[in-house]
PDB file of N, CA and C in Angstrom:
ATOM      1  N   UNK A   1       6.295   8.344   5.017  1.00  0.00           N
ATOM      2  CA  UNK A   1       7.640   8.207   5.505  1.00  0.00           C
ATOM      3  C   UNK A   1       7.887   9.128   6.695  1.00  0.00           C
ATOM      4  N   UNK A   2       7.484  10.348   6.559  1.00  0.00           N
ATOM      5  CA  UNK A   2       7.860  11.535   7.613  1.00  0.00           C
ATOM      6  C   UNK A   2       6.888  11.274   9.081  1.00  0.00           C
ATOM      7  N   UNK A   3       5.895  10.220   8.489  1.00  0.00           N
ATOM      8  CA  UNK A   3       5.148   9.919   9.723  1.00  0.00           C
ATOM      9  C   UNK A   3       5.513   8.696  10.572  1.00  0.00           C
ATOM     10  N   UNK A   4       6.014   7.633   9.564  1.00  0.00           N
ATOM     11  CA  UNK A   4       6.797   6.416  10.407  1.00  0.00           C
ATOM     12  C   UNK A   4       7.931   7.132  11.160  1.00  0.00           C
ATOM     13  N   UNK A   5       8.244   7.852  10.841  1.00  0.00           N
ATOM     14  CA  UNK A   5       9.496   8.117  11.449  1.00  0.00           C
ATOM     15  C   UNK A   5       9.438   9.223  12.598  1.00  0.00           C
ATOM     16  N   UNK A   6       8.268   9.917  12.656  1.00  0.00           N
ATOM     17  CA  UNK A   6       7.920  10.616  13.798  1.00  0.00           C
ATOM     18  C   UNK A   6       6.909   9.534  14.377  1.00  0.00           C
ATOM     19  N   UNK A   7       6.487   8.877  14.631  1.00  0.00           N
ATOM     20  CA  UNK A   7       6.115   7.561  15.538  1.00  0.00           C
ATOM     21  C   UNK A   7       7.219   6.866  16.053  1.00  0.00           C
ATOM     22  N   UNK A   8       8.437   6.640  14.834  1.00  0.00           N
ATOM     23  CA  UNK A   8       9.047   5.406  15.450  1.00  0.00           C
ATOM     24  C   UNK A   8      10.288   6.099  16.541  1.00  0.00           C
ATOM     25  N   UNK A   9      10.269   7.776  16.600  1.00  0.00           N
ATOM     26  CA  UNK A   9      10.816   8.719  17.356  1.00  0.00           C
ATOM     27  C   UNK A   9       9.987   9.224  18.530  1.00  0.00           C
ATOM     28  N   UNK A  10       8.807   9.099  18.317  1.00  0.00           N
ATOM     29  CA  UNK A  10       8.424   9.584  19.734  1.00  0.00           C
ATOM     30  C   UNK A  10       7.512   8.472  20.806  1.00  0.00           C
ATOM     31  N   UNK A  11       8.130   7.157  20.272  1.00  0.00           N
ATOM     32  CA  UNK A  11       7.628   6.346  20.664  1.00  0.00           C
ATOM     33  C   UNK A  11       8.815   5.269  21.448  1.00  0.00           C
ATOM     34  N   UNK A  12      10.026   5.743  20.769  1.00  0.00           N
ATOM     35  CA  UNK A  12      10.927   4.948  21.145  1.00  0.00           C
ATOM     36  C   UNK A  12      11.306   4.953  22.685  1.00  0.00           C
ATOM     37  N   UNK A  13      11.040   5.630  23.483  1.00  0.00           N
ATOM     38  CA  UNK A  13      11.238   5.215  25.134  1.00  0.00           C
ATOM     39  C   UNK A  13       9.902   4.382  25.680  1.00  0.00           C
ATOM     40  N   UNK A  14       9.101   3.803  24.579  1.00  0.00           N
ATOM     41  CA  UNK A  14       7.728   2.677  25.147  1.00  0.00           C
ATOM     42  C   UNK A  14       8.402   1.094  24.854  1.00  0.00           C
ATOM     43  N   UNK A  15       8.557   0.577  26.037  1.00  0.00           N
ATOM     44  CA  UNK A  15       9.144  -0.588  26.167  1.00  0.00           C
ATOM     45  C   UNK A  15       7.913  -1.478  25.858  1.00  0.00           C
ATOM     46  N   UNK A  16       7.108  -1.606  24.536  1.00  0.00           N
ATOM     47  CA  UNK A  16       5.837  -1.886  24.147  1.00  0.00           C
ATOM     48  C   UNK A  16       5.824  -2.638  23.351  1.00  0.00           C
ATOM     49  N   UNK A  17       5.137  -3.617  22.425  1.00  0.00           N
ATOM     50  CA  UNK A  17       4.827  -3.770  21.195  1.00  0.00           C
ATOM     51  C   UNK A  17       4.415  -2.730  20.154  1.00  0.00           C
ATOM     52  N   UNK A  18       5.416  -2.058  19.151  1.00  0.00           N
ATOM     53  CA  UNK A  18       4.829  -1.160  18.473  1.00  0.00           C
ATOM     54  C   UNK A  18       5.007  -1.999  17.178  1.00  0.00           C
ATOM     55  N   UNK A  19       4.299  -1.418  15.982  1.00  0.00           N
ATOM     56  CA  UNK A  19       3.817  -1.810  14.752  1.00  0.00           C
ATOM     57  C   UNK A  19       2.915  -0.929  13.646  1.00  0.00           C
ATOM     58  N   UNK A  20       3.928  -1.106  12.533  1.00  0.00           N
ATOM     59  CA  UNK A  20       3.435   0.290  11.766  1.00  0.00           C
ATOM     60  C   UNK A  20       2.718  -0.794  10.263  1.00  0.00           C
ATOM     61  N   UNK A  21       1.473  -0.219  10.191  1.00  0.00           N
ATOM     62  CA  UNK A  21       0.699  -1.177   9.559  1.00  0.00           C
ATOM     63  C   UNK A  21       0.224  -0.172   8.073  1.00  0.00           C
ATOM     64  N   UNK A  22       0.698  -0.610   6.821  1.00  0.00           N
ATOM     65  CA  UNK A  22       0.675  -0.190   5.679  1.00  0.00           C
ATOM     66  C   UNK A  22      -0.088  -0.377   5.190  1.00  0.00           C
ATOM     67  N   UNK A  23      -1.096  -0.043   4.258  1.00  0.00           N
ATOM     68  CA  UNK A  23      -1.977  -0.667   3.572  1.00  0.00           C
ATOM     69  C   UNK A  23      -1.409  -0.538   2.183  1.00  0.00           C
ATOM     70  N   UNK A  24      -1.166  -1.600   1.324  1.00  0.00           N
ATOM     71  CA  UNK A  24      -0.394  -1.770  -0.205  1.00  0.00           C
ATOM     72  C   UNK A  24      -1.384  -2.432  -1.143  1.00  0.00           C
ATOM     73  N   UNK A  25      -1.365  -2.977  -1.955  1.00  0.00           N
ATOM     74  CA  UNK A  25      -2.271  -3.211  -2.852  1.00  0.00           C
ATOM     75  C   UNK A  25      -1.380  -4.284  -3.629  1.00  0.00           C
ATOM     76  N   UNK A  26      -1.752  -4.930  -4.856  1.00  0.00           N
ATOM     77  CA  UNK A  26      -1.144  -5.875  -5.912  1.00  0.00           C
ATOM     78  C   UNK A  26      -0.827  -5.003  -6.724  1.00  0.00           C
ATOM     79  N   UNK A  27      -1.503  -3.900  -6.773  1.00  0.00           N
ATOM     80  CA  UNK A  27      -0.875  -2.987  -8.094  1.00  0.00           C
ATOM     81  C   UNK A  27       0.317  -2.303  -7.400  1.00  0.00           C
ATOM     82  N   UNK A  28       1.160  -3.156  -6.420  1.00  0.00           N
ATOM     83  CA  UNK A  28       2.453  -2.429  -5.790  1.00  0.00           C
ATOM     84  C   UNK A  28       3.646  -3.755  -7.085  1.00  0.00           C
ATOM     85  N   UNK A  29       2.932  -4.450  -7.089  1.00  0.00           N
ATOM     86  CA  UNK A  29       4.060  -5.626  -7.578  1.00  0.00           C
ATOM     87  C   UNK A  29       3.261  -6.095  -9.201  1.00  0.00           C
ATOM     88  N   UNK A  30       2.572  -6.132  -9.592  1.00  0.00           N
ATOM     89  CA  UNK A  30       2.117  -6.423 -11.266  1.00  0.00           C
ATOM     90  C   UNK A  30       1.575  -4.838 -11.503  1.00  0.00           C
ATOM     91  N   UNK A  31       2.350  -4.901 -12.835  1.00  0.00           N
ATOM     92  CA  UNK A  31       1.744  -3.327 -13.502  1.00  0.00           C
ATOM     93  C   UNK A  31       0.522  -3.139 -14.332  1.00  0.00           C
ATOM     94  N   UNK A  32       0.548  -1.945 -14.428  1.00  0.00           N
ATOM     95  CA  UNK A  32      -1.402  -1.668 -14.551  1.00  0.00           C
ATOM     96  C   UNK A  32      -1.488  -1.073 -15.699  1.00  0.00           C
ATOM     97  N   UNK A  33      -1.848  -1.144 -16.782  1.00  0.00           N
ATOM     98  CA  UNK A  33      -2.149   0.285 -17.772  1.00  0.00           C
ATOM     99  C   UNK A  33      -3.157   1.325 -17.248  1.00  0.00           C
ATOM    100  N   UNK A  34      -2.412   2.666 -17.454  1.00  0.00           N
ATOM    101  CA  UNK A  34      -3.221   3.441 -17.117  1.00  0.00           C
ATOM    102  C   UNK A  34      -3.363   3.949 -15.609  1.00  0.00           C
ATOM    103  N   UNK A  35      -2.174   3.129 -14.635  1.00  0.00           N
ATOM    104  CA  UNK A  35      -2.583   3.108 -13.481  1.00  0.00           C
ATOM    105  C   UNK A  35      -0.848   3.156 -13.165  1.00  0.00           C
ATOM    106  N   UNK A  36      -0.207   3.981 -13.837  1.00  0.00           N
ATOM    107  CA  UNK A  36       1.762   4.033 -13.154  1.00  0.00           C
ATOM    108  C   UNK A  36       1.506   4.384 -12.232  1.00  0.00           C
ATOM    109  N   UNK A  37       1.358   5.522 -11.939  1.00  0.00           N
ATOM    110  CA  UNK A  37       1.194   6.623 -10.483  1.00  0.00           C
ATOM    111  C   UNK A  37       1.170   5.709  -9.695  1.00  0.00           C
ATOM    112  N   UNK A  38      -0.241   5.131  -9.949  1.00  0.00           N
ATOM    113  CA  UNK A  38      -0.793   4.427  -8.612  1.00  0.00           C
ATOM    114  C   UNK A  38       0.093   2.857  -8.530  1.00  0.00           C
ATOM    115  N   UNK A  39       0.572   2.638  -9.086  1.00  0.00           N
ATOM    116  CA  UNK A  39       1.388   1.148  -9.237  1.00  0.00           C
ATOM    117  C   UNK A  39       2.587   1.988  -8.504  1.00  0.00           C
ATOM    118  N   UNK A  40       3.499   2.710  -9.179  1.00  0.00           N
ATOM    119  CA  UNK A  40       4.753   2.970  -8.813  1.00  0.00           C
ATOM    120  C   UNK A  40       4.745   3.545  -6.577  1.00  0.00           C
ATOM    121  N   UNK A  41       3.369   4.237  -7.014  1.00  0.00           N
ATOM    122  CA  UNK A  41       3.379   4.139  -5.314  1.00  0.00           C
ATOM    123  C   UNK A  41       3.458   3.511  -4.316  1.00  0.00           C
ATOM    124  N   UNK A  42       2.729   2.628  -4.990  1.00  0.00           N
ATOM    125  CA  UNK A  42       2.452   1.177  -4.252  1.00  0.00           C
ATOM    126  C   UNK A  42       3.514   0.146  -3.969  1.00  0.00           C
ATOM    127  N   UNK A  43       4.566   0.138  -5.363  1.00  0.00           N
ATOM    128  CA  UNK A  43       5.907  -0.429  -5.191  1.00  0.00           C
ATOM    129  C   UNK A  43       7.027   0.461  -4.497  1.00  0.00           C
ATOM    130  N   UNK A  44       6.724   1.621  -4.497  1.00  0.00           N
ATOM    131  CA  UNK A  44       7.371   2.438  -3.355  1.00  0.00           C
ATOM    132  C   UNK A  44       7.352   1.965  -1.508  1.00  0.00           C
ATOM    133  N   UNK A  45       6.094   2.205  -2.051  1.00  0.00           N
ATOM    134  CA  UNK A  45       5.616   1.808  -0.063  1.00  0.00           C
ATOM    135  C   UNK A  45       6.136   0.425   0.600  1.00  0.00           C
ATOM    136  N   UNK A  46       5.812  -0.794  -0.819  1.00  0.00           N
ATOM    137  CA  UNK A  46       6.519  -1.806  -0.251  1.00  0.00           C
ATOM    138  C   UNK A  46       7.479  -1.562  -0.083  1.00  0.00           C
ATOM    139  N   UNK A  47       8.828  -1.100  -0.879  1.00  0.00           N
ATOM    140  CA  UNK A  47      10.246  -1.660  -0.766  1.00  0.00           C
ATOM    141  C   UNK A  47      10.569  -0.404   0.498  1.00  0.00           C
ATOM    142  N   UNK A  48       9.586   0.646   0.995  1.00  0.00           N
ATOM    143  CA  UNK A  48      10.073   1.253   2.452  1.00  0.00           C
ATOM    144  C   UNK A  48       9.717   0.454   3.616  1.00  0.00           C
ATOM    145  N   UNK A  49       8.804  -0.215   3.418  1.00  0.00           N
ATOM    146  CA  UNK A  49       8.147  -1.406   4.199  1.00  0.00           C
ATOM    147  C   UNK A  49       9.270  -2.245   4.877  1.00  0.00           C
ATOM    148  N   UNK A  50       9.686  -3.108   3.842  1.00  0.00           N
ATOM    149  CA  UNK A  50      10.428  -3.693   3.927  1.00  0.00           C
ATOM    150  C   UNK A  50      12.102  -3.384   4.283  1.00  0.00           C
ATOM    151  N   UNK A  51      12.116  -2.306   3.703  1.00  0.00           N
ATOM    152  CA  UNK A  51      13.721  -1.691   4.300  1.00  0.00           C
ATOM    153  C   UNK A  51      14.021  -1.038   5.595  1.00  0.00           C
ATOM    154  N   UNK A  52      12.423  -0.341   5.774  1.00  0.00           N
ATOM    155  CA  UNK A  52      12.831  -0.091   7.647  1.00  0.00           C
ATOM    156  C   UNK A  52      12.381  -1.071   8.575  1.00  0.00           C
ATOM    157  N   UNK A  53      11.915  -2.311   7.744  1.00  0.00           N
ATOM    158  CA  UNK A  53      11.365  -3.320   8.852  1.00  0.00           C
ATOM    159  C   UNK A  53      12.923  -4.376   8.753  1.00  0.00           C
ATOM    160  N   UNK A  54      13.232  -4.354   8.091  1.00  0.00           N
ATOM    161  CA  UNK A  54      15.162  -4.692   7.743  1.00  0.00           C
ATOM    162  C   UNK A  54      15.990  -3.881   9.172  1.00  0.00           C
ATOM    163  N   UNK A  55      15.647  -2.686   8.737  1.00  0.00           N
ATOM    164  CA  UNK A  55      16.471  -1.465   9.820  1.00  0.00           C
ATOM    165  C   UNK A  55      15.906  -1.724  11.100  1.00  0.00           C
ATOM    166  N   UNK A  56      14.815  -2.549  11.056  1.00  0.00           N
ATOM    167  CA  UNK A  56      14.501  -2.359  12.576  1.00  0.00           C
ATOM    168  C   UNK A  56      14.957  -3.720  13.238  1.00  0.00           C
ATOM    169  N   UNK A  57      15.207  -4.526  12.292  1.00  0.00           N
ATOM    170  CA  UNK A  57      15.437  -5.936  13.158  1.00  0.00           C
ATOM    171  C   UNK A  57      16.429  -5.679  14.755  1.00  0.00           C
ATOM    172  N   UNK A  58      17.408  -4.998  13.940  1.00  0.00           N
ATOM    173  CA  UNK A  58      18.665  -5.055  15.363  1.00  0.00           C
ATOM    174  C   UNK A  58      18.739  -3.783  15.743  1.00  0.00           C
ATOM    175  N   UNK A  59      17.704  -2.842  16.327  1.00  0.00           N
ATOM    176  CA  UNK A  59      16.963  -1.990  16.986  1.00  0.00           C
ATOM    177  C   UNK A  59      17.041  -2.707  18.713  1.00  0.00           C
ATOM    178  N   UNK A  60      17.749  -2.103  19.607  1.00  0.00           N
ATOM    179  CA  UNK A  60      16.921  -2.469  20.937  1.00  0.00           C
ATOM    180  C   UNK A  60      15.409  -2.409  21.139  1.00  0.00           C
ATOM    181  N   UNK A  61      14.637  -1.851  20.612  1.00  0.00           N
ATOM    182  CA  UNK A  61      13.470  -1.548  20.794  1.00  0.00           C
ATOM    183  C   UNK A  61      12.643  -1.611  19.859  1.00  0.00           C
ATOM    184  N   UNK A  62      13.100  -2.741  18.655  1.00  0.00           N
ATOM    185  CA  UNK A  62      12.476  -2.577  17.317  1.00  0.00           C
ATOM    186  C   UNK A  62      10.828  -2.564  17.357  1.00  0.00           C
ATOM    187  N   UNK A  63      10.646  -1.524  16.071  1.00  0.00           N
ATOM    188  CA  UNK A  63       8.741  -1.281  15.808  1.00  0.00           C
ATOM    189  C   UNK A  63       8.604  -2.301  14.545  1.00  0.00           C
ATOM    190  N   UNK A  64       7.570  -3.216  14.873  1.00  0.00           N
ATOM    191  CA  UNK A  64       7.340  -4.099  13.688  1.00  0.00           C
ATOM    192  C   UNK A  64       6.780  -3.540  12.359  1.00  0.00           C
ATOM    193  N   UNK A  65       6.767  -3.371  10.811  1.00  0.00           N
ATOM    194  CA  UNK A  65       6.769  -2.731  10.224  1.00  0.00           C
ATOM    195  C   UNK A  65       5.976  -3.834   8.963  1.00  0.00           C
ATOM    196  N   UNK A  66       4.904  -4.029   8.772  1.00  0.00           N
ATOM    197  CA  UNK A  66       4.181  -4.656   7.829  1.00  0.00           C
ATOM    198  C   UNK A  66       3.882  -4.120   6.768  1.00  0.00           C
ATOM    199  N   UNK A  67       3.320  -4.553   5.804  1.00  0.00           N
ATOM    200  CA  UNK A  67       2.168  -4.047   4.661  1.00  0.00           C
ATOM    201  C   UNK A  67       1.262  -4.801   4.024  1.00  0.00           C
ATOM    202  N   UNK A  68       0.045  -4.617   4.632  1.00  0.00           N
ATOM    203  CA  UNK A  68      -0.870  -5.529   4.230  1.00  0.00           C
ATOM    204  C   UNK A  68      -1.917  -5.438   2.627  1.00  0.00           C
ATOM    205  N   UNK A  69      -2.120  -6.340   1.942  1.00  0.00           N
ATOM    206  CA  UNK A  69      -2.862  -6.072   0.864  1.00  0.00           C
ATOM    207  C   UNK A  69      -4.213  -6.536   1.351  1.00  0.00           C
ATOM    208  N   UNK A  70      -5.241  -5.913   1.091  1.00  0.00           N
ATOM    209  CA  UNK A  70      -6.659  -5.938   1.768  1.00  0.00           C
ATOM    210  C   UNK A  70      -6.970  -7.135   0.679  1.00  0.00           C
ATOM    211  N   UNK A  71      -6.741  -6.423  -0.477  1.00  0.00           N
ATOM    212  CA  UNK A  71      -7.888  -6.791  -1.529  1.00  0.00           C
ATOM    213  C   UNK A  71      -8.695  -6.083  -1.940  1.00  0.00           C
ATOM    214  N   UNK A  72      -9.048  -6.219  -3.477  1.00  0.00           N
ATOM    215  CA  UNK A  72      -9.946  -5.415  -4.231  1.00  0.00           C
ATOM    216  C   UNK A  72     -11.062  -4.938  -2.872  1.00  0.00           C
ATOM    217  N   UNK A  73     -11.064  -3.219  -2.957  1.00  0.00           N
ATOM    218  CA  UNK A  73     -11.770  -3.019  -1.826  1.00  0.00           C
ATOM    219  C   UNK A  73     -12.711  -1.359  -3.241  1.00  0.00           C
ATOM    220  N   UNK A  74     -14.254  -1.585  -2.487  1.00  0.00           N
ATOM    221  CA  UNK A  74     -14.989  -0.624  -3.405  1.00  0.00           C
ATOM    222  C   UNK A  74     -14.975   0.586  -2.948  1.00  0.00           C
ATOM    223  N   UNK A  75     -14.013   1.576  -3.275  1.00  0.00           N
ATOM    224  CA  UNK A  75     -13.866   2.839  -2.991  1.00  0.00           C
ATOM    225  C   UNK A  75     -14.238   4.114  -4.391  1.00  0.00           C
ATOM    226  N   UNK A  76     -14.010   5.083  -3.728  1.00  0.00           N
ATOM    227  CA  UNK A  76     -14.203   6.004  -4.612  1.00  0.00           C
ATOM    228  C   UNK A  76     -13.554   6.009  -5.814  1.00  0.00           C
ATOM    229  N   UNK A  77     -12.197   5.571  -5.723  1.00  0.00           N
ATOM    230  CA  UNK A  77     -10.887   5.367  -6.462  1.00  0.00           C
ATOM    231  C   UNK A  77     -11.703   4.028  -7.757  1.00  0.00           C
ATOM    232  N   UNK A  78     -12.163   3.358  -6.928  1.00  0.00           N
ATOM    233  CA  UNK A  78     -12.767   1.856  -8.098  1.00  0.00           C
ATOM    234  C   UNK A  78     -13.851   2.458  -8.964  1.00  0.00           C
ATOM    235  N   UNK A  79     -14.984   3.402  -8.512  1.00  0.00           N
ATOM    236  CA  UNK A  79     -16.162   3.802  -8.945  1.00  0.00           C
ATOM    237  C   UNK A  79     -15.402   4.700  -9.949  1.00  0.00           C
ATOM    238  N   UNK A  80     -14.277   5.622  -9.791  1.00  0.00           N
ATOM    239  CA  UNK A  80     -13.573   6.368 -11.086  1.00  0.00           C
ATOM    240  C   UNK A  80     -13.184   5.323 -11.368  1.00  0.00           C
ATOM    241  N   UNK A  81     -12.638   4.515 -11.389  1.00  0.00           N
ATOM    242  CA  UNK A  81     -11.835   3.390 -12.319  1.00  0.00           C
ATOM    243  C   UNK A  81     -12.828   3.203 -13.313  1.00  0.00           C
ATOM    244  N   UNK A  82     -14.053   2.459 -12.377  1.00  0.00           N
ATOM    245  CA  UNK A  82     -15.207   1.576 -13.578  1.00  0.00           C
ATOM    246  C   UNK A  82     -15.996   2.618 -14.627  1.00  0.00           C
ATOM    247  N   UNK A  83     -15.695   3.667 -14.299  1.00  0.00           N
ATOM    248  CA  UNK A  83     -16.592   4.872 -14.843  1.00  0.00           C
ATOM    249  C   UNK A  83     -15.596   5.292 -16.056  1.00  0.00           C
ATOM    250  N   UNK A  84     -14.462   4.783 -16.455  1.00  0.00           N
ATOM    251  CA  UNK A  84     -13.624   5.361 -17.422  1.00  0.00           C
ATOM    252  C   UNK A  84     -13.751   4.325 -18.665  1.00  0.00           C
ATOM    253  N   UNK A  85     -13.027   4.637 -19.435  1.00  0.00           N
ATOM    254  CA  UNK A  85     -13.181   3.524 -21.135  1.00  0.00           C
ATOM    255  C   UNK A  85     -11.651   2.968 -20.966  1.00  0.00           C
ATOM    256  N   UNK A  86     -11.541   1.939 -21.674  1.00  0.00           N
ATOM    257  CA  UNK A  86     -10.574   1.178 -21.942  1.00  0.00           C
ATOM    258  C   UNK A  86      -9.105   1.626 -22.816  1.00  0.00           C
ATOM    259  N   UNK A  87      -9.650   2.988 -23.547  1.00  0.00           N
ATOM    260  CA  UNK A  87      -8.984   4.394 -24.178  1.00  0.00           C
ATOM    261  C   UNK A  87      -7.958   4.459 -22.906  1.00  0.00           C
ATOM    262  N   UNK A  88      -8.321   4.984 -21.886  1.00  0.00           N
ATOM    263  CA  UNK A  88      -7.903   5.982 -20.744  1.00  0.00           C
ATOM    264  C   UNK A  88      -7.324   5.134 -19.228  1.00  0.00           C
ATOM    265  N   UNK A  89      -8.102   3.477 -19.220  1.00  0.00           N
ATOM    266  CA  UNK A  89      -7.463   3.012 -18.213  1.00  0.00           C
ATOM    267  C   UNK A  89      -8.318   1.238 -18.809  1.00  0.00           C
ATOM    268  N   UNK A  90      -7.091   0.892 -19.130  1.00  0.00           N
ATOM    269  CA  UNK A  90      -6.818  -0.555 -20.042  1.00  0.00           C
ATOM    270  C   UNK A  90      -7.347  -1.560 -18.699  1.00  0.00           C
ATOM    271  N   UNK A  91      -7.371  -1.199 -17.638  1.00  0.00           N
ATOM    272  CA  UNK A  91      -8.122  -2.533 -16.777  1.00  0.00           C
ATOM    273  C   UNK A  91      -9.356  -1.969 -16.598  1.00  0.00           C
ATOM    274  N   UNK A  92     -10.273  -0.706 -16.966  1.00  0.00           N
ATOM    275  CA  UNK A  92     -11.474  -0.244 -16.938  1.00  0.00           C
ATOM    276  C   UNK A  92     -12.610  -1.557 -16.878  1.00  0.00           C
ATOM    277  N   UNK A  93     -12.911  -2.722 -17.620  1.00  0.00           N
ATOM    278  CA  UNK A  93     -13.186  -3.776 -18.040  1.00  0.00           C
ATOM    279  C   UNK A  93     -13.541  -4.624 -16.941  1.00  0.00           C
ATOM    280  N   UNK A  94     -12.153  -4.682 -16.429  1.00  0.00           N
ATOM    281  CA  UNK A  94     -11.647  -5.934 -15.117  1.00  0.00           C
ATOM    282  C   UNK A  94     -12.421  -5.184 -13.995  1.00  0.00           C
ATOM    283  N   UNK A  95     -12.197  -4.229 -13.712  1.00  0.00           N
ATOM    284  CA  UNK A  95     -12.871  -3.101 -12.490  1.00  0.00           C
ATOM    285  C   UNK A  95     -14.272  -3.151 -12.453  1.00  0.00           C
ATOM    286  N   UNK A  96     -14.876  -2.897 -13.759  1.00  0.00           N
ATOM    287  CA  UNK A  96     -16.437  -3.136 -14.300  1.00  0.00           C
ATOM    288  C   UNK A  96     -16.861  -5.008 -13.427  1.00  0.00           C
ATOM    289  N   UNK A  97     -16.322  -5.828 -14.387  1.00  0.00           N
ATOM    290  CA  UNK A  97     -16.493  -7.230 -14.000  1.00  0.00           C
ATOM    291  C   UNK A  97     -16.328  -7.594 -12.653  1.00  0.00           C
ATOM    292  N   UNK A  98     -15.271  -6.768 -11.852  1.00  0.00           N
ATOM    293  CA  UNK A  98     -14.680  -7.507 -10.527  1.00  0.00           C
ATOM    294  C   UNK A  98     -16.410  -6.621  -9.630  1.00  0.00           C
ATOM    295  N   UNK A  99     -16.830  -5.574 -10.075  1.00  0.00           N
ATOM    296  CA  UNK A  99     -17.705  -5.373  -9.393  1.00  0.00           C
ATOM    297  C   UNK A  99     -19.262  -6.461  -9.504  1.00  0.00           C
ATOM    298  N   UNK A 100     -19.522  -6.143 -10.484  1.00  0.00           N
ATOM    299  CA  UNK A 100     -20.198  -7.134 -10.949  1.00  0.00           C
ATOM    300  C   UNK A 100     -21.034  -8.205  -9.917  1.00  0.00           C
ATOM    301  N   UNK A 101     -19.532  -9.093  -9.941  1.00  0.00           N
ATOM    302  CA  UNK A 101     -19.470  -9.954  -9.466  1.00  0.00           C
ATOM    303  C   UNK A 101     -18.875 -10.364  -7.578  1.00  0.00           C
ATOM    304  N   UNK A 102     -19.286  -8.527  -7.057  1.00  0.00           N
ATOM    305  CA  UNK A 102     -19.120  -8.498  -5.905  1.00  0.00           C
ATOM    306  C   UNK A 102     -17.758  -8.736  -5.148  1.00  0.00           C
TER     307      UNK A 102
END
C-alpha cells in the first residue's frame, strides 16, 4: 500500500501510461485450511486492488491498477506446503498431487 501510493505520487506529473501490477492468487477468494494468513492477505490485496483502481477512474491522470493470478506457481512457499501433513495444512495432499502432476 505505502508503495502504490509513493509511485502513484511521484509519478503523477508523467503524462504516461502508468500501471500498478499485483500479483494475487485464488487463495485471495476460496479459503484454505491451514492457510488464513495467507488467504486473508490475498483477499486484502484484491479488495485494495480494486478500490484504488475505483479511485483512480476519475483521476486526470489515472494509474491503471490490476491484480493478476499467475497460477499454481513452484516456489519455496509450495515445497513448505508439500513438505507438511494434513494435521498442520489440510490442502498438504492437493500441493503434493498438483506437483506431481507438474
Amino acid at each position: 500500500m505505502i508503495l502504490t501510493s509513493a509511485f502513484m505520487k511521484s509519478t503523477s506529473h508523467i503524462h504516461t501510461r502508468r500501471k500498478i501490477v499485483n500479483i494475487t492468487s485464488g487463495s485471495g477468494s476460496y479459503p484454505a485450511p491451514g492457510m488464513s494468513s495467507y488467504c486473508s492477505a490475498k483477499a486484502g490485496l484484491n479488495m485494495f486492488t480494486q478500490c484504488v483502481g475505483l479511485e483512480q477512474q476519475n483521476q486526470p491522470n489515472p494509474v491503471e491498477v490490476i491484480a493478476v493470478i499467475p497460477g499454481m506457481v513452484d516456489t519455496e512457499m509450495q515445497a513448505i506446503a508439500r513438505s507438511k501433513d494434513e494435521q498442520s495444512l489440510g490442502m498438504a495432499q492437493q500441493f503434493r498431487y498438483m506437483k506431481q502432476g507438474n
